[in-house]
Protein backbone atom coordinates (compact mmCIF):
# COMPACT_ATOMS: atom_id res chain seq x y z
CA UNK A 1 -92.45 76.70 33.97
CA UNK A 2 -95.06 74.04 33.94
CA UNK A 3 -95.63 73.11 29.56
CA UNK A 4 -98.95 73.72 28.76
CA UNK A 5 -101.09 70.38 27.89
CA UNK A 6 -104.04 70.15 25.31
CA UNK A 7 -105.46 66.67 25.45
CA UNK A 8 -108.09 65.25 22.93
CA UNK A 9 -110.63 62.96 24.23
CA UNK A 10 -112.33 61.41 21.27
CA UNK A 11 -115.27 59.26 23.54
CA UNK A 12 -116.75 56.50 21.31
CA UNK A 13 -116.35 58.48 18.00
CA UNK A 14 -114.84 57.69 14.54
CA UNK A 15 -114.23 55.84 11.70
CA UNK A 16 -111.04 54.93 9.69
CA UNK A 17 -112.19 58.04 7.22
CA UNK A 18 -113.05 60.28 10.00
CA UNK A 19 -109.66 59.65 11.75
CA UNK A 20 -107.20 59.90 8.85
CA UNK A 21 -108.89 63.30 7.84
CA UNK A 22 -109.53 64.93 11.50
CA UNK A 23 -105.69 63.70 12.41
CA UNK A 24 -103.88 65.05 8.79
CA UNK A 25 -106.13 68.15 9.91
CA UNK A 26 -104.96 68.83 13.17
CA UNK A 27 -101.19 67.77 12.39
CA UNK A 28 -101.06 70.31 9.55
CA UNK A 29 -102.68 72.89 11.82
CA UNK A 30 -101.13 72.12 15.20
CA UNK A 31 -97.69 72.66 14.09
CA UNK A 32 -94.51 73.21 16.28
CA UNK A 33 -96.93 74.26 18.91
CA UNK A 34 -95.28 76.05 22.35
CA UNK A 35 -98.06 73.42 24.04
CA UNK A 36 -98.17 69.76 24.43
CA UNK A 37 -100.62 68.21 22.27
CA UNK A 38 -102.20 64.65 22.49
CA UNK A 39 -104.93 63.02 20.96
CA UNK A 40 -106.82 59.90 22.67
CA UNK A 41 -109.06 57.99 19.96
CA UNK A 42 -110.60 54.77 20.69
CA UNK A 43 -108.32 51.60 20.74
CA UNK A 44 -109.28 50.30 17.46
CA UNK A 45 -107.99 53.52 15.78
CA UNK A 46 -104.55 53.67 17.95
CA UNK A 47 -102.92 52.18 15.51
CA UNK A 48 -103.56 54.39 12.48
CA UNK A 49 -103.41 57.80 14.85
CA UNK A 50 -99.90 56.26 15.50
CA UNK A 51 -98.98 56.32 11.57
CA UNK A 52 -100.81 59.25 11.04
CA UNK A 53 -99.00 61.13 13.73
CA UNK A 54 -95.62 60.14 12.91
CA UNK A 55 -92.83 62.29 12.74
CA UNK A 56 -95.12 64.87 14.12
CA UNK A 57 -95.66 67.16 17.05
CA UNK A 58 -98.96 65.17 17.89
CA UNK A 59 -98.55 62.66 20.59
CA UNK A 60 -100.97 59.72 21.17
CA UNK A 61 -102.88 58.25 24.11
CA UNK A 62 -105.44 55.85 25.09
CA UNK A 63 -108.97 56.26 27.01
CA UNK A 64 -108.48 53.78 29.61
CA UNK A 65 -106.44 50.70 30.68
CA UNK A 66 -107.01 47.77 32.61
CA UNK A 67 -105.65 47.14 36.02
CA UNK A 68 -104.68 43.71 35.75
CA UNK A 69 -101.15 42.64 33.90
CA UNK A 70 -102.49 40.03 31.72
CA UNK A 71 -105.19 37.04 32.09
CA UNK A 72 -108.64 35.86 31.49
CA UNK A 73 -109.80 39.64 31.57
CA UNK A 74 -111.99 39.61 28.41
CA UNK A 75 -112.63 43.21 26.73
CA UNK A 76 -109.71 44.40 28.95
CA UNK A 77 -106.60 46.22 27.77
CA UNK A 78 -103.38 45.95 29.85
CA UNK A 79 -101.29 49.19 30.37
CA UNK A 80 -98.36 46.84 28.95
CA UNK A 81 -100.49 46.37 25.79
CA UNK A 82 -100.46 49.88 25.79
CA UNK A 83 -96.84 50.48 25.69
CA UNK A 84 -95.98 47.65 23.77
CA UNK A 85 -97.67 49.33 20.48
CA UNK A 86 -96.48 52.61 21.45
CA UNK A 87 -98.48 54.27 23.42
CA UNK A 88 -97.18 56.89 26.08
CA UNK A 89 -100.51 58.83 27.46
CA UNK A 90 -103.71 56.79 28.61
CA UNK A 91 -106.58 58.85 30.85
CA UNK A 92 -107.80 57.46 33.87
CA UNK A 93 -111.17 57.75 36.43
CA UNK A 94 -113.07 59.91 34.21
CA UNK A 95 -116.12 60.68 35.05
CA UNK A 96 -117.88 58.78 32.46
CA UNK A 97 -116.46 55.45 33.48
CA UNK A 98 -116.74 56.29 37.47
CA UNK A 99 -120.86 56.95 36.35
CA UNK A 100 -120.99 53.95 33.66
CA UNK A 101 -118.77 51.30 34.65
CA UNK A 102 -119.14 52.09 38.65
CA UNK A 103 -115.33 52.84 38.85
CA UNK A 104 -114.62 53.29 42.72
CA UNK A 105 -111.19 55.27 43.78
CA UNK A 106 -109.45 51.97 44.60
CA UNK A 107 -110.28 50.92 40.99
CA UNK A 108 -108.86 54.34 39.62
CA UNK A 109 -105.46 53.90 42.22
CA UNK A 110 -104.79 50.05 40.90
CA UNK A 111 -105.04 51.32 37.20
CA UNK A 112 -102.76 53.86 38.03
CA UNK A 113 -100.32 51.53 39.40
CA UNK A 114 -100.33 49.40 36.37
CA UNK A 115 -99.92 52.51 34.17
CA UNK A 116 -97.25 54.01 36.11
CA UNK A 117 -95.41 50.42 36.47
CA UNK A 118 -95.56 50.27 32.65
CA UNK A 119 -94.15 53.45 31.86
CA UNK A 120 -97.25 55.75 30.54
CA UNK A 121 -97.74 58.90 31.64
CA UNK A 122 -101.22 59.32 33.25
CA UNK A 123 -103.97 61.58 33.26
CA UNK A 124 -106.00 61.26 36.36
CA UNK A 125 -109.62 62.74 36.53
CA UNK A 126 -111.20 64.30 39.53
CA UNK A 127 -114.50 66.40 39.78
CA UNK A 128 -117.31 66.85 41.25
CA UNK A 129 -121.45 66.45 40.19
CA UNK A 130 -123.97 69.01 40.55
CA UNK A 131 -125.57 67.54 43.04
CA UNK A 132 -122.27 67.57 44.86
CA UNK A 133 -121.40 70.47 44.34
CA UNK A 134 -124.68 72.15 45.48
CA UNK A 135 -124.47 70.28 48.65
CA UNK A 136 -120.91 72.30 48.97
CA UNK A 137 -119.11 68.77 48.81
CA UNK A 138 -116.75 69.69 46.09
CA UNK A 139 -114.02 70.08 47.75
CA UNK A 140 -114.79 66.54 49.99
CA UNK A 141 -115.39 64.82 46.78
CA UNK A 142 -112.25 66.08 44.75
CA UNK A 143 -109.66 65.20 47.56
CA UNK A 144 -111.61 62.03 48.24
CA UNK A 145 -110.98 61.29 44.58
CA UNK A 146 -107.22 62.62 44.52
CA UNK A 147 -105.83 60.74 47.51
CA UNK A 148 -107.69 57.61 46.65
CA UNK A 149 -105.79 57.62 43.87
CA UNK A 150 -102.74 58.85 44.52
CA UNK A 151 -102.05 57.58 47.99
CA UNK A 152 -99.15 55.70 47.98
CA UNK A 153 -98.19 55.07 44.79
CA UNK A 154 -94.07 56.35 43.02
CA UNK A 155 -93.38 57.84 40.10
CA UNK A 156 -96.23 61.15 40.61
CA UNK A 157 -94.44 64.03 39.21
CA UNK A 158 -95.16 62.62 36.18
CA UNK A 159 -98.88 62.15 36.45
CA UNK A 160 -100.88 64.89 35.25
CA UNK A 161 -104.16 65.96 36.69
CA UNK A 162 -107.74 67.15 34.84
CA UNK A 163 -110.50 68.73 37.04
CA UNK A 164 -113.25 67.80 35.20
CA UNK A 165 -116.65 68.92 37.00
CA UNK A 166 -119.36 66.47 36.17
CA UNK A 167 -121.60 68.99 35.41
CA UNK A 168 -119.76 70.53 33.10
CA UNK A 169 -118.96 67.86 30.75
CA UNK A 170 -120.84 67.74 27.41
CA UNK A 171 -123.30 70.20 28.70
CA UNK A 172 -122.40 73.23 27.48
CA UNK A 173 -121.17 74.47 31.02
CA UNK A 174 -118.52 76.08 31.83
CA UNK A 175 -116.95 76.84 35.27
CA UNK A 176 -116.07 80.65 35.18
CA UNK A 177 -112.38 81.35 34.62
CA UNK A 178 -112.15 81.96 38.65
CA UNK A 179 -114.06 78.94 39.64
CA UNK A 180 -111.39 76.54 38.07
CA UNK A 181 -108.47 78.55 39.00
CA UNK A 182 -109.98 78.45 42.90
CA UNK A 183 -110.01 74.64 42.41
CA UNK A 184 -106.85 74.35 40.60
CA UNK A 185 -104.95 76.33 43.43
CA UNK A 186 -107.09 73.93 46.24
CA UNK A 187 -105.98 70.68 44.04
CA UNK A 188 -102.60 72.25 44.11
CA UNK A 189 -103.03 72.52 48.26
CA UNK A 190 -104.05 68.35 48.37
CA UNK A 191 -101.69 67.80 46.31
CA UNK A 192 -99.20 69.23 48.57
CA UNK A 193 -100.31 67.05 51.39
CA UNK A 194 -99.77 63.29 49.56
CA UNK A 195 -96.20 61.97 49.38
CA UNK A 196 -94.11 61.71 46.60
CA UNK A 197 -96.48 64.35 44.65
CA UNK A 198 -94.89 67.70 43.53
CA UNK A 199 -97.97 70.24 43.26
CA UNK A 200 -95.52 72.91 41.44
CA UNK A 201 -94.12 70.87 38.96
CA UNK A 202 -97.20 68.90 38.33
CA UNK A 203 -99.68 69.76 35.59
CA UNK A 204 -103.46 70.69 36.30
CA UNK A 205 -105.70 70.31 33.69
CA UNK A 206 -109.44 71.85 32.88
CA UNK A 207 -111.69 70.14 31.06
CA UNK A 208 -115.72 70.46 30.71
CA UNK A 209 -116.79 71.94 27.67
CA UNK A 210 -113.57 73.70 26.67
CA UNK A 211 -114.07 75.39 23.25
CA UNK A 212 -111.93 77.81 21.43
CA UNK A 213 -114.21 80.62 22.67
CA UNK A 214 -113.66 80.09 26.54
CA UNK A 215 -110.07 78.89 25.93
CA UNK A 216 -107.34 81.48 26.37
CA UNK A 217 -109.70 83.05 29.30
CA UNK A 218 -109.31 79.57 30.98
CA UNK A 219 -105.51 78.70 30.14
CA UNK A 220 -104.64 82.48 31.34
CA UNK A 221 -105.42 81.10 35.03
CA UNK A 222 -101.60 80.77 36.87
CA UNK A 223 -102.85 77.12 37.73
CA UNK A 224 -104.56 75.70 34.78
CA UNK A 225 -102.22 74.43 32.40
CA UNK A 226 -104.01 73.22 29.28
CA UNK A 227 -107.29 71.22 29.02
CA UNK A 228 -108.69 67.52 28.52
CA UNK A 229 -111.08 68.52 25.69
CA UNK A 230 -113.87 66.02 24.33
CA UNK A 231 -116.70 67.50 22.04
CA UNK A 232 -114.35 70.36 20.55
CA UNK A 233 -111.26 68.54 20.04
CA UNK A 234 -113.07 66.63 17.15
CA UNK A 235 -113.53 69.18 14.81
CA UNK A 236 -109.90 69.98 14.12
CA UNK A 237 -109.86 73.59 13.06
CA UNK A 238 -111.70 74.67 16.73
CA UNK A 239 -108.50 72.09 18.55
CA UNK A 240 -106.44 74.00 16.64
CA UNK A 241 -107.21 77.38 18.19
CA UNK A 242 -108.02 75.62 21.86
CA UNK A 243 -104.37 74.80 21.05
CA UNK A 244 -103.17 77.94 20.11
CA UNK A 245 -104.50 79.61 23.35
CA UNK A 246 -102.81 77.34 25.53
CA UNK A 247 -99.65 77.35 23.70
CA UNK A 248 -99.94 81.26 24.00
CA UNK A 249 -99.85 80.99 27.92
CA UNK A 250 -95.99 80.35 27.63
């Protein structure tokens, strides 16, 4: 059975304070937790979320990494940077760097090279806007999006997938419960179709505007397992329960 995966994306939030209490918070509450757990603060605060997570059942990952090795890439982060402080998780192609920084698919596939190459474990984003998705190009956009970045490259069981839908991100939307499953089981189908890739073994994330309330509804789906969370996962007792719900689907 697939483990169950709660990721925390933190955006461009925190200070040192906020960090060492939200972290100690969610350690102590988190626990021995049936479900994977990772949080994913911004690179200045990898470093303490790596002290602060010690010894615990709390992984950590970054928001991004570059695509190029090393060079006169100022601002950029290398994937071996990454790994060399300890990283093992680091998200890729979400939707808010696709919209902001004009990320294409090729940009998302050569960042996933240089994360697989340097041994993290990546968490690819795919979904669709609501623009898209009333034009009934969902389905275009998210396997447009997953064999872009997939295509080609070794080493996928290990990547993990999140179907974010762009509308549903920070809004206060929610896909109903059999909307993601129905894209989790067609993600699942493309998934099937791209060599190398192992759609049973591989996990499918949900995320857009997971909260604690919505949770164990979502995570009860056969195909979702777990959820890239951003608003909720920084107020530590409602990651806590999103958590819980997901470590319940064992």
């Amino acid at each position: 059975m697939r483990r169950p995966l709660v990721m925390g994306n933190w955006k461009m939030h925190g200070s040192r304070a906020s960090v060492r209490q939200l972290l100690t918070e969610i350690v102590r509450g988190v626990g021995a937790s049936p479900a994977e757990v990772v949080v994913c603060p911004a690179y200045v605060h990898l470093q303490q979320a790596f002290a602060l997570c010690a010894d615990s059942a709390v992984g950590v990952g970054a928001q991004d990494c570059s695509h190029m090795a090393a060079g006169a890439f100022t601002g950029e982060i290398s994937a071996e940077m990454l790994q060399d402080i300890g990283c093992r998780w680091v998200i890729l192609g979400h939707s808010e760097r696709r919209q902001y920084h004009g990320e294409s698919d090729d940009l998302v596939a050569a960042k996933l090279a240089a994360a697989l190459q340097a041994g993290l474990l990546p968490v690819v984003c795919v979904g669709e806007t609501q623009e898209e998705r009333e034009a009934g190009e969902a389905e275009y956009v998210v396997t447009r999006q997953l064999r872009g970045a997939l295509a080609g490259q070794a080493a996928l069981k290990q990547v993990v997938i999140a179907y974010e839908p762009v509308w549903a991100i920070g809004t206060g939307l929610t896909a109903t419960p059999g909307e993601a499953q129905g894209m989790h089981v067609f993600i699942r189908e493309q998934l099937a179709e791209i060599a190398g890739a192992d759609p049973a073994a591989m996990r499918v994330l949900y995320g857009g505007s997971v909260r604690a309330a919505n949770a164990a509804e979502l995570f009860g789906q056969p195909d979702i397992d777990g959820g890239l969370v951003g608003g909720a996962s920084l107020d530590a007792d409602e990651f806590r329960n999103i958590v819980a719900a997901a470590g319940a689907r064992q």
